[in-house]
N, C-alpha and C. Protein backbone atom coordinates (compact mmCIF):
# COMPACT_ATOMS: atom_id res chain seq x y z
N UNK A 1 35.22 20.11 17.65
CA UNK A 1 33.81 20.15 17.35
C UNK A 1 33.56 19.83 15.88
N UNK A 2 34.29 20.48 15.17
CA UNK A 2 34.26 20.33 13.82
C UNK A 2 34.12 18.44 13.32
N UNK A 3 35.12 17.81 13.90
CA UNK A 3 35.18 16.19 13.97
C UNK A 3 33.71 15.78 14.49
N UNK A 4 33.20 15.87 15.00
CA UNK A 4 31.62 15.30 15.45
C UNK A 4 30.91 15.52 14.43
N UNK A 5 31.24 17.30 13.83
CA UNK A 5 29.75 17.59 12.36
C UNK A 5 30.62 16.53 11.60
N UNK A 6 31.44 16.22 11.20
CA UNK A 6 32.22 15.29 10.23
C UNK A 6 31.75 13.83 10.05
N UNK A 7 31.77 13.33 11.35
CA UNK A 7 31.26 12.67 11.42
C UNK A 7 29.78 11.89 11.43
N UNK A 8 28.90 13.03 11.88
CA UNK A 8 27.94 12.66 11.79
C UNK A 8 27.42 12.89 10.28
N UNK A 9 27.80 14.18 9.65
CA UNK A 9 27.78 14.13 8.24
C UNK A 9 28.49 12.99 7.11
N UNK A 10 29.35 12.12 7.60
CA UNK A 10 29.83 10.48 7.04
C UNK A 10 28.53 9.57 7.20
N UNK A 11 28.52 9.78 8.59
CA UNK A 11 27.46 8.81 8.98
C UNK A 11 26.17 9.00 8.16
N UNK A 12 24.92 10.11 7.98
CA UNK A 12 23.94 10.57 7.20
C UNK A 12 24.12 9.90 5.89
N UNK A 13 25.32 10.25 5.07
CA UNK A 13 25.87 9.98 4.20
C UNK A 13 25.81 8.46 3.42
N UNK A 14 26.45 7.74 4.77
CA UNK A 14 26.41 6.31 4.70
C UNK A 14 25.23 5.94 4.76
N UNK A 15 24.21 5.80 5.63
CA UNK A 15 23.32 5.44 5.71
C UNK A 15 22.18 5.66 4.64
N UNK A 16 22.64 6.68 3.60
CA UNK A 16 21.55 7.24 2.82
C UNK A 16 22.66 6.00 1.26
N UNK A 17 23.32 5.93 1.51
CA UNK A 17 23.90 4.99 0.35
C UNK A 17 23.46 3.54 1.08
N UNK A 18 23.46 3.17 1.87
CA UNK A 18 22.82 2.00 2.42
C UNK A 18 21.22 1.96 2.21
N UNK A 19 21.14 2.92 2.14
CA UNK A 19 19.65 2.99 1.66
C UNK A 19 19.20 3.20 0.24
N UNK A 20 20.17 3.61 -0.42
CA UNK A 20 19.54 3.10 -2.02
C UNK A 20 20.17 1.67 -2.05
N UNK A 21 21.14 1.43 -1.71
CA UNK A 21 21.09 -0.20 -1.89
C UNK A 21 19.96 -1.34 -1.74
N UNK A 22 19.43 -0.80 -0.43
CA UNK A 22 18.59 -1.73 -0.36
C UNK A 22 17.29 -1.57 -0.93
N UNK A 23 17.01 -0.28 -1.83
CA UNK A 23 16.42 0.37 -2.71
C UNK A 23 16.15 -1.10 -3.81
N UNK A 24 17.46 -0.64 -4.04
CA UNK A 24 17.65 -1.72 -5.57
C UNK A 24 17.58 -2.95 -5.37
N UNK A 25 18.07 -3.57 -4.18
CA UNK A 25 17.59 -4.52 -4.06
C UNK A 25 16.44 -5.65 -4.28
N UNK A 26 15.78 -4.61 -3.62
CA UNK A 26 14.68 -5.04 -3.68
C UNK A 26 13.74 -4.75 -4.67
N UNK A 27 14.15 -3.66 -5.49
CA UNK A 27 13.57 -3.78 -7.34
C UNK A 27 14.11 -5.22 -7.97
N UNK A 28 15.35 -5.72 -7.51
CA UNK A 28 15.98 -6.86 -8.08
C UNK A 28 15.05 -8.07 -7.55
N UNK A 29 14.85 -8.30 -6.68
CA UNK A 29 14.20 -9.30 -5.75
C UNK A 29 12.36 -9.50 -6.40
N UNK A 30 11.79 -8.24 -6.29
CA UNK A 30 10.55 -8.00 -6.84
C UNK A 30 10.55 -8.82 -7.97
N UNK A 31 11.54 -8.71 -9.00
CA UNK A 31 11.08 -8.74 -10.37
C UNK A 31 11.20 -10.34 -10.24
N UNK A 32 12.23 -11.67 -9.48
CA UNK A 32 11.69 -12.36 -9.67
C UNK A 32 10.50 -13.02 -8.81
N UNK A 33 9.76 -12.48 -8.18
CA UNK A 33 8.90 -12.72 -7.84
C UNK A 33 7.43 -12.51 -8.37
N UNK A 34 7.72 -11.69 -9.64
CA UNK A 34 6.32 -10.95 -10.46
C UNK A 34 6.04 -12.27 -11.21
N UNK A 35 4.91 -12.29 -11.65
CA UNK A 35 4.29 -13.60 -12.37
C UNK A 35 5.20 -13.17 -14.23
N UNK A 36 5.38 -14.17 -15.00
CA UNK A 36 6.07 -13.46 -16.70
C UNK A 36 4.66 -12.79 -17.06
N UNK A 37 3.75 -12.76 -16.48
CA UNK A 37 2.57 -12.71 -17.63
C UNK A 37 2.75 -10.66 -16.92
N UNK A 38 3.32 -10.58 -15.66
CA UNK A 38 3.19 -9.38 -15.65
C UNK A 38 3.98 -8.75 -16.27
N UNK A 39 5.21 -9.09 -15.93
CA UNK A 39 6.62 -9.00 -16.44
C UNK A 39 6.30 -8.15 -17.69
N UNK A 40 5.69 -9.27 -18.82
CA UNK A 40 5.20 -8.75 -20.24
C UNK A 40 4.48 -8.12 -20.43
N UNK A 41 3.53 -7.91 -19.57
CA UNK A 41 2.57 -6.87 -20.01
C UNK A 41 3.38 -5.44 -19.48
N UNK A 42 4.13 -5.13 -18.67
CA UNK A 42 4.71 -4.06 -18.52
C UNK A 42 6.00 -3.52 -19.50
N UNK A 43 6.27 -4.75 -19.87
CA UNK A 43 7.66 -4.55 -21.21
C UNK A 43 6.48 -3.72 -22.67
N UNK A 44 5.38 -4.40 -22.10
CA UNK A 44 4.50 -4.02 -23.64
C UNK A 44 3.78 -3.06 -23.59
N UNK A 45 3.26 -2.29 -22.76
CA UNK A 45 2.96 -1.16 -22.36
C UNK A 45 3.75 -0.34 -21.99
N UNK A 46 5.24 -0.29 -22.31
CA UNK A 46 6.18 0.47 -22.16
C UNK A 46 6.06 1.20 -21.15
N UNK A 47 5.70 0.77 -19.82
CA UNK A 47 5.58 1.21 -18.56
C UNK A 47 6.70 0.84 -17.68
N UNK A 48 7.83 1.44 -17.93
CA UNK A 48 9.06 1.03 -17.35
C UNK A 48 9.21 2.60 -16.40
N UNK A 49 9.54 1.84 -14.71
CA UNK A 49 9.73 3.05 -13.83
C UNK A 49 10.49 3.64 -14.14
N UNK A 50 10.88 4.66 -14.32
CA UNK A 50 11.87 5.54 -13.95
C UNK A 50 12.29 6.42 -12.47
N UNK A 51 13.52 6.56 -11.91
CA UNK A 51 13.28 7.32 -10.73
C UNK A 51 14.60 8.36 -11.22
């Protein structure tokens, strides 16, 4: 029994690291898709996300 919580606790696990990946991803992807004019106005308003 113990092997099933194991497993399914790998599995949760995995899936939650598969999921900040595609987290970041898509912060990566976003940015080249933002116009520069936004780009800069957020570098200049020192409005950088943090999580």
């Amino acid at each position: 029994m113990n092997s099933v919580f194991d497993l399914i606790r790998n599995l949760r696990i995995a899936l939650g690291c598969i999921g900040e990946l595609l987290n970041y991803l898509l912060r990566f992807v976003s940015v080249f898709l933002r116009s520069r004019t936004s780009l800069a106005a957020r570098l200049s308003a020192g409005h950088v996300q943090a999580e």
